[in-house]
N, C-alpha and C. Protein backbone atom coordinates (compact mmCIF):
# COMPACT_ATOMS: atom_id res chain seq x y z
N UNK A 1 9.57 152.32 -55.78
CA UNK A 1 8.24 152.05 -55.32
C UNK A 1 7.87 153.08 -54.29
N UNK A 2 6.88 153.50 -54.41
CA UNK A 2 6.24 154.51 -53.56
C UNK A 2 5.41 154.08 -52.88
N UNK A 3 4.45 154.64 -52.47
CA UNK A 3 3.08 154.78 -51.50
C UNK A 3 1.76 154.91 -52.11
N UNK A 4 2.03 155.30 -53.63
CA UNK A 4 0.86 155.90 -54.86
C UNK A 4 -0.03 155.21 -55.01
N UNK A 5 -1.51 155.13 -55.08
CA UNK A 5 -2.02 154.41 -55.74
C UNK A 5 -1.34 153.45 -56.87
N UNK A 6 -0.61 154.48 -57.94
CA UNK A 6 0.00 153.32 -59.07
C UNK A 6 1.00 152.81 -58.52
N UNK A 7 1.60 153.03 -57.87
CA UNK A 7 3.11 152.36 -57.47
C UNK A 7 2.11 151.13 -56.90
N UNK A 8 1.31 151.23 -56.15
CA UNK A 8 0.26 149.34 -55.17
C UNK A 8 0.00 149.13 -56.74
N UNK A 9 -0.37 149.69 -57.70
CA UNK A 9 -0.80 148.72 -58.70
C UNK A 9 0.37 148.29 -59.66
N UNK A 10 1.11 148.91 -59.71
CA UNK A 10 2.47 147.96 -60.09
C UNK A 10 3.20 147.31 -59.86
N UNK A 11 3.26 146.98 -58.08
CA UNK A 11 3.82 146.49 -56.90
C UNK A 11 2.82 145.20 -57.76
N UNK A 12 1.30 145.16 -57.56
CA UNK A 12 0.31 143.66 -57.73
C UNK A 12 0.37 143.39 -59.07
N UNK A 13 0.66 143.68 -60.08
CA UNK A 13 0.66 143.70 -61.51
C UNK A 13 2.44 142.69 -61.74
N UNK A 14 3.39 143.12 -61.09
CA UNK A 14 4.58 142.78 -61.04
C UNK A 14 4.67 141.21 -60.53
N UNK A 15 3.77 141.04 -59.58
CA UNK A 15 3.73 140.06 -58.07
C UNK A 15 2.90 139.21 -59.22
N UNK A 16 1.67 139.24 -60.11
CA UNK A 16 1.26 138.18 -60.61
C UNK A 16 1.85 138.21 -61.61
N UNK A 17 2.51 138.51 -62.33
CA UNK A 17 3.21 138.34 -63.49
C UNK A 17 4.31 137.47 -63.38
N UNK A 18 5.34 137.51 -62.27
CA UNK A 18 6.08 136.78 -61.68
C UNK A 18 6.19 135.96 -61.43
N UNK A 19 4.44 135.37 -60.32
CA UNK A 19 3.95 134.09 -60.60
C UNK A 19 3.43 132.81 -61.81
N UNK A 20 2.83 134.07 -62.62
CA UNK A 20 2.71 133.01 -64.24
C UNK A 20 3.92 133.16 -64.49
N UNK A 21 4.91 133.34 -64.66
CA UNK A 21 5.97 133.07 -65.52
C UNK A 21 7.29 132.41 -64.30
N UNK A 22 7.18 132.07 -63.10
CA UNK A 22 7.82 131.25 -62.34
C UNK A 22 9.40 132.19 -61.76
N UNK A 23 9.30 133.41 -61.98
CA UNK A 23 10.09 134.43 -61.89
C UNK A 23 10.21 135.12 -60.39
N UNK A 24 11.54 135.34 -60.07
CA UNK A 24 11.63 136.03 -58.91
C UNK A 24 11.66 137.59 -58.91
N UNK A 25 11.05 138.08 -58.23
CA UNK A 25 10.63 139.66 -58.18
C UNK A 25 11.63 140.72 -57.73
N UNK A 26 12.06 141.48 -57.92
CA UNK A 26 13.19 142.49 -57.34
C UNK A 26 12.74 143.86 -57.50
N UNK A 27 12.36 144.33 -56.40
CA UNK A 27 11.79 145.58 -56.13
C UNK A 27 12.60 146.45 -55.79
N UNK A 28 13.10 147.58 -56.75
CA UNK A 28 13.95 148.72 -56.66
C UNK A 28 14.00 149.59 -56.01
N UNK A 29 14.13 150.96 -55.09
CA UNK A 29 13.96 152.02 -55.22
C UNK A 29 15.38 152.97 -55.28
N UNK A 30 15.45 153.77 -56.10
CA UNK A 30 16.80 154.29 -56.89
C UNK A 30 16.40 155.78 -55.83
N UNK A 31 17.78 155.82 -55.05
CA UNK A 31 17.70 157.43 -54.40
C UNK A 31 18.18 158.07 -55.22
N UNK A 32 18.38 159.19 -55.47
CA UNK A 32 19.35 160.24 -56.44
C UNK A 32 20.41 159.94 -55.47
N UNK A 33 22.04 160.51 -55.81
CA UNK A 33 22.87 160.46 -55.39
C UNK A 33 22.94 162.29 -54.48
N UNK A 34 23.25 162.50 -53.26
CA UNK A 34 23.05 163.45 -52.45
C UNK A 34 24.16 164.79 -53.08
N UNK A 35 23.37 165.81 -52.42
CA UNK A 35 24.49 167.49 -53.34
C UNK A 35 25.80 167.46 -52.77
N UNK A 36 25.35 166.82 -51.56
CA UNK A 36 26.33 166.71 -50.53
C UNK A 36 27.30 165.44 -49.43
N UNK A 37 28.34 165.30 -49.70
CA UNK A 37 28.85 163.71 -49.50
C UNK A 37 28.24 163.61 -47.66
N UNK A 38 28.44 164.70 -47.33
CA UNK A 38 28.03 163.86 -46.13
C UNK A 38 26.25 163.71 -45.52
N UNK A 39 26.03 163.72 -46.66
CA UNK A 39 24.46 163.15 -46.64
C UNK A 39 24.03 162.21 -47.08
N UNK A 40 24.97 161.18 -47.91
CA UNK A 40 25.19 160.08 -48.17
C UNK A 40 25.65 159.12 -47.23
N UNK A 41 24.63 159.11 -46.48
CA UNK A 41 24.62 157.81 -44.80
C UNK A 41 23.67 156.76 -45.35
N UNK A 42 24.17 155.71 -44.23
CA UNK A 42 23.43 154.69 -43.85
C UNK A 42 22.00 154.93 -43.60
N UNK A 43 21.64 156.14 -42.67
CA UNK A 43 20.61 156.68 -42.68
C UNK A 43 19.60 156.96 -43.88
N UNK A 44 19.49 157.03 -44.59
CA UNK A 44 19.14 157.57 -45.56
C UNK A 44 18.94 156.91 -47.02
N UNK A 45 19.75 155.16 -46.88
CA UNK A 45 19.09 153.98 -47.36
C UNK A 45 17.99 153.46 -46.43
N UNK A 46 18.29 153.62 -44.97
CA UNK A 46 17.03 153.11 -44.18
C UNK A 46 15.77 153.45 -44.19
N UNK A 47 16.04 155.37 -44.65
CA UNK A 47 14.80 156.24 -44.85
C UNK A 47 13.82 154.97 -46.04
N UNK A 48 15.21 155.19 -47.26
CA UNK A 48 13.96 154.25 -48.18
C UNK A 48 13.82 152.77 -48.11
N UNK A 49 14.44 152.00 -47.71
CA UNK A 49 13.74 150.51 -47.45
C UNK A 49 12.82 150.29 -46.93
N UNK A 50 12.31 151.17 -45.53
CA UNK A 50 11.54 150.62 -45.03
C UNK A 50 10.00 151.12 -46.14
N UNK A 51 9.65 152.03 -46.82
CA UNK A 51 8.43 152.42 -47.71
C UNK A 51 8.90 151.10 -48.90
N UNK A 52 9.89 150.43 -49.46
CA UNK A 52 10.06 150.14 -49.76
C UNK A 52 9.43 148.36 -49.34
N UNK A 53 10.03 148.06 -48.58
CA UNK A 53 9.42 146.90 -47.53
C UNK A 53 7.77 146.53 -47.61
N UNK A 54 7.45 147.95 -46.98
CA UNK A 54 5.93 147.92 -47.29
C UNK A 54 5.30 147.92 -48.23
N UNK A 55 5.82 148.03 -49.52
CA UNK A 55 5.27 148.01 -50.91
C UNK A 55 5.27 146.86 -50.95
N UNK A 56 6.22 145.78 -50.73
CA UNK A 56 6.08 144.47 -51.04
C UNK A 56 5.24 143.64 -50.19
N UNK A 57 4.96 144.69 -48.78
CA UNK A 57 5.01 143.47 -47.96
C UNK A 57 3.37 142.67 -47.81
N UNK A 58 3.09 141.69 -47.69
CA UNK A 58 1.97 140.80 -47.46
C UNK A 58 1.68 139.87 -49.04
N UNK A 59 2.26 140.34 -49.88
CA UNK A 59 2.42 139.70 -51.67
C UNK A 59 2.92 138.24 -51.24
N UNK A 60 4.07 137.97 -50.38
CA UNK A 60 4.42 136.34 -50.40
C UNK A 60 3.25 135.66 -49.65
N UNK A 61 1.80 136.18 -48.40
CA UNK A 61 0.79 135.47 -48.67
C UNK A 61 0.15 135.02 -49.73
N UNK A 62 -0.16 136.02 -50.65
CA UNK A 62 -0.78 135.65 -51.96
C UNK A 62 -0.08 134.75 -52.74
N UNK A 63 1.19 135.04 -52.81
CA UNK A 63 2.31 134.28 -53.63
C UNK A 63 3.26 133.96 -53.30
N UNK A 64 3.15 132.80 -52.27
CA UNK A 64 4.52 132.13 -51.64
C UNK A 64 5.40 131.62 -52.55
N UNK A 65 5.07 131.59 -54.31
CA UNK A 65 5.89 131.16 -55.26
C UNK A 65 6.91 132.03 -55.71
N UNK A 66 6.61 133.50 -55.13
CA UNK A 66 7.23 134.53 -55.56
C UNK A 66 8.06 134.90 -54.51
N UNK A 67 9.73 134.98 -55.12
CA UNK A 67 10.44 135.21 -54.39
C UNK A 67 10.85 136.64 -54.85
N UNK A 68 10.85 137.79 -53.44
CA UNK A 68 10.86 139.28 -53.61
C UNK A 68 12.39 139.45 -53.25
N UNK A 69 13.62 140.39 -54.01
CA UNK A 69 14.35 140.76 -53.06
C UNK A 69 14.14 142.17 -53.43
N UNK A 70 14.70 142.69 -52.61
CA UNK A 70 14.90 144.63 -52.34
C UNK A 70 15.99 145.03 -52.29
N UNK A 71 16.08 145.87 -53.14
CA UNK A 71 17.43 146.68 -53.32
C UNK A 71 16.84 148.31 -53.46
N UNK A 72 17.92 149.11 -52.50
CA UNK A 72 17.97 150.72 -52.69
C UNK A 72 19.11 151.20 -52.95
N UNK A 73 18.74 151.74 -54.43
CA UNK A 73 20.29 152.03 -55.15
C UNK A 73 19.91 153.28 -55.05
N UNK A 74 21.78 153.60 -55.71
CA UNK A 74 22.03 154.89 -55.89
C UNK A 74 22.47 155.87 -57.01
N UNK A 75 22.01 156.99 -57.28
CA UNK A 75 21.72 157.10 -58.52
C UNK A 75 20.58 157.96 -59.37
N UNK A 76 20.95 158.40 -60.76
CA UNK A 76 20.11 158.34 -61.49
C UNK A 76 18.75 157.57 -61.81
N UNK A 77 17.78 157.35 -61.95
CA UNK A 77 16.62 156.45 -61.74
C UNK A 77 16.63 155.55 -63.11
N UNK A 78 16.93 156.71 -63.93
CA UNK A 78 16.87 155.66 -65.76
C UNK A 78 17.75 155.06 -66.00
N UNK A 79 19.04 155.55 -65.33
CA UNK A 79 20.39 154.70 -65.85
C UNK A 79 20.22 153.58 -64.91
N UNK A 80 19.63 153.64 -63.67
CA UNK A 80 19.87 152.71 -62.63
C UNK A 80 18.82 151.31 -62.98
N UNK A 81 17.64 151.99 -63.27
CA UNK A 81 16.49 150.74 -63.33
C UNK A 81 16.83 150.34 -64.88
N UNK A 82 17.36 150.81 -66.21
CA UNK A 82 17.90 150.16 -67.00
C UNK A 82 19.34 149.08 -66.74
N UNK A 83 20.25 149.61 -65.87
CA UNK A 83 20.76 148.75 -65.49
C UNK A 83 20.30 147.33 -65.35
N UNK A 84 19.24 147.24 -64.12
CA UNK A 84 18.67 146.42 -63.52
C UNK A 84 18.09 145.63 -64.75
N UNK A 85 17.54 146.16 -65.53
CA UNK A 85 16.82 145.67 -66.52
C UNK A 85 17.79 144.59 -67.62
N UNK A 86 18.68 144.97 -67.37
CA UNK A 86 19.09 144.26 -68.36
C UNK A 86 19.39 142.65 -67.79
N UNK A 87 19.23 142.09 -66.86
CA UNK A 87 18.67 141.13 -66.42
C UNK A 87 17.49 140.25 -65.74
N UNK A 88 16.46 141.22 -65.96
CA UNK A 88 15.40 141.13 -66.23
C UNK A 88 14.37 140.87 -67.43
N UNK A 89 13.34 139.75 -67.18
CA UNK A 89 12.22 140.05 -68.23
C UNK A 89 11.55 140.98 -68.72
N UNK A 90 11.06 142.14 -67.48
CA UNK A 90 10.65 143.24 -67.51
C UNK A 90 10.59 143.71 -66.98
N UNK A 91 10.44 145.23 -67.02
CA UNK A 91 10.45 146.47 -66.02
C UNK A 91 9.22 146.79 -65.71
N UNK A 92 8.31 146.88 -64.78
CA UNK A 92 7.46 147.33 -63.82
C UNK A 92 7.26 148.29 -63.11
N UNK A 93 7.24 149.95 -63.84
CA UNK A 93 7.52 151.20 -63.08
C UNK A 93 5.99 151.72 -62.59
N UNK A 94 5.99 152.17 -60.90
CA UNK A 94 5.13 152.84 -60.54
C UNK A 94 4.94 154.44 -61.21
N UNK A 95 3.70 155.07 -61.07
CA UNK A 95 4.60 156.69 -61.09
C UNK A 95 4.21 157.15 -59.35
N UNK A 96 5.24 157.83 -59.14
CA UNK A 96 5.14 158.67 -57.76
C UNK A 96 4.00 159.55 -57.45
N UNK A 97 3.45 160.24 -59.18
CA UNK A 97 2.42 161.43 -58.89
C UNK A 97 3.61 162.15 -59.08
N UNK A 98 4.42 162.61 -58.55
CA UNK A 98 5.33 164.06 -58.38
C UNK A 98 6.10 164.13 -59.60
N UNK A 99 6.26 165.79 -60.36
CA UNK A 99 6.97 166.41 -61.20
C UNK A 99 5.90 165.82 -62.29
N UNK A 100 6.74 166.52 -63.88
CA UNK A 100 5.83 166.55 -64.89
C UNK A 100 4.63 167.69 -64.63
N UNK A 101 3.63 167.38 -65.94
CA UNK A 101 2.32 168.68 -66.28
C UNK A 101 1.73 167.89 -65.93
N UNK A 102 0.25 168.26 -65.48
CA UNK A 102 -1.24 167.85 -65.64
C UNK A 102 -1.62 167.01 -66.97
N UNK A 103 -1.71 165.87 -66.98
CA UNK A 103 -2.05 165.79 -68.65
C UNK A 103 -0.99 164.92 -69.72
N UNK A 104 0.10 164.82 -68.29
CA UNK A 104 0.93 164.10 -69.04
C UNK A 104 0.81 162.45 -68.90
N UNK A 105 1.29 161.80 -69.79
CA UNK A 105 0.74 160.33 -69.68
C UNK A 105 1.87 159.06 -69.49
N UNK A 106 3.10 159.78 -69.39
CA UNK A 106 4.27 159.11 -68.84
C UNK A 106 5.21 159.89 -68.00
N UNK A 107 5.70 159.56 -67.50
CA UNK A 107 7.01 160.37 -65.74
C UNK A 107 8.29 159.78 -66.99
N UNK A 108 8.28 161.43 -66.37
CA UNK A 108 10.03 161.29 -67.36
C UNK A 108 11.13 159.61 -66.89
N UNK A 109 10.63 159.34 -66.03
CA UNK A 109 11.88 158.10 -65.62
C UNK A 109 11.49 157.04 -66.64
N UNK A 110 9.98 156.94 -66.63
CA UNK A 110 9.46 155.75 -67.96
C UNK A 110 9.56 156.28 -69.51
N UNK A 111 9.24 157.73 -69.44
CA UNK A 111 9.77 158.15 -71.12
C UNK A 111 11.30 157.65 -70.82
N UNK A 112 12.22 158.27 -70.26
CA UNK A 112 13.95 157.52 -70.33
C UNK A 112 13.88 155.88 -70.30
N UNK A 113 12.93 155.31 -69.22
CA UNK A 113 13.25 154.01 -69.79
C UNK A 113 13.29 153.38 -70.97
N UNK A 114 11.38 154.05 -72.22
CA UNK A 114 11.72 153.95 -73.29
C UNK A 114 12.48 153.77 -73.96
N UNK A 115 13.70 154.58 -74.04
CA UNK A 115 14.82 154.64 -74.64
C UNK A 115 16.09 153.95 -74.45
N UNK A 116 15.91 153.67 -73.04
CA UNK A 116 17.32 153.16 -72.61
C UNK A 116 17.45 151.71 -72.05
N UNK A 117 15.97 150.91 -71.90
CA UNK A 117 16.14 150.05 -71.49
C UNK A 117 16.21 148.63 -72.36
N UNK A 118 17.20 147.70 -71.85
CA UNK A 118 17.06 146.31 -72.94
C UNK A 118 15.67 145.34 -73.04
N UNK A 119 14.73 145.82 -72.08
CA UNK A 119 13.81 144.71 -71.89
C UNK A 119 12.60 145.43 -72.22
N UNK A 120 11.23 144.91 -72.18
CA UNK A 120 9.63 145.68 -72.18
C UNK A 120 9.45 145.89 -70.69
């Protein structure tokens, strides 16, 4: 989850979907794994929870039925959120805006989910 325009609309798209179907919400964000081991700190899950936090945060006013947890994994993004998926109903991907052409109409992490994930 990002900061993107689409990432807030997949963040609210996720949050009522959750609610019609009586489902608890789990909001991802997958770091890449670092070039370098000692850049793999504590620091640096904190960097992303907290943008993370704020994507979710003020949704349990609207939907106190919806229970959110947060997780920041580590990792590949397609292998990681297919993971996830496979105990899930469905996957709910923002795009960031960043990488890819002008013109393109899916982020390589959702073309890979295509392929790799067990759920819609």
């Amino acid at each position: 989850m990002g900061g993107s325009e689409q990432s807030r609309a997949a963040v609210a798209f996720a949050v009522r979907e959750a609610s019609l179907r009586d489902a608890r919400l789990r909001a991802v964000w997958v770091r890449p794994r670092p070039l370098l081991a000692h850049e793999d700190t504590g620091t640096g899950l904190s960097e992303r929870r907290r943008p993370l936090a704020e994507s979710v945060a003020g949704w349990s006013e609207h939907h106190p039925d919806v229970p959110v947890l947060q997780d920041v994994l580590r990792g590949h993004p397609v292998e990681q959120l297919a993971l996830a998926g496979r105990e899930s109903l469905a996957l709910v991907v923002g795009r960031t805006g960043r990488g890819g052409h002008t013109g393109m109409r899916l982020g390589s992490t959702l073309h890979g989910l295509l392929h790799h994930a067990d759920c819609p």
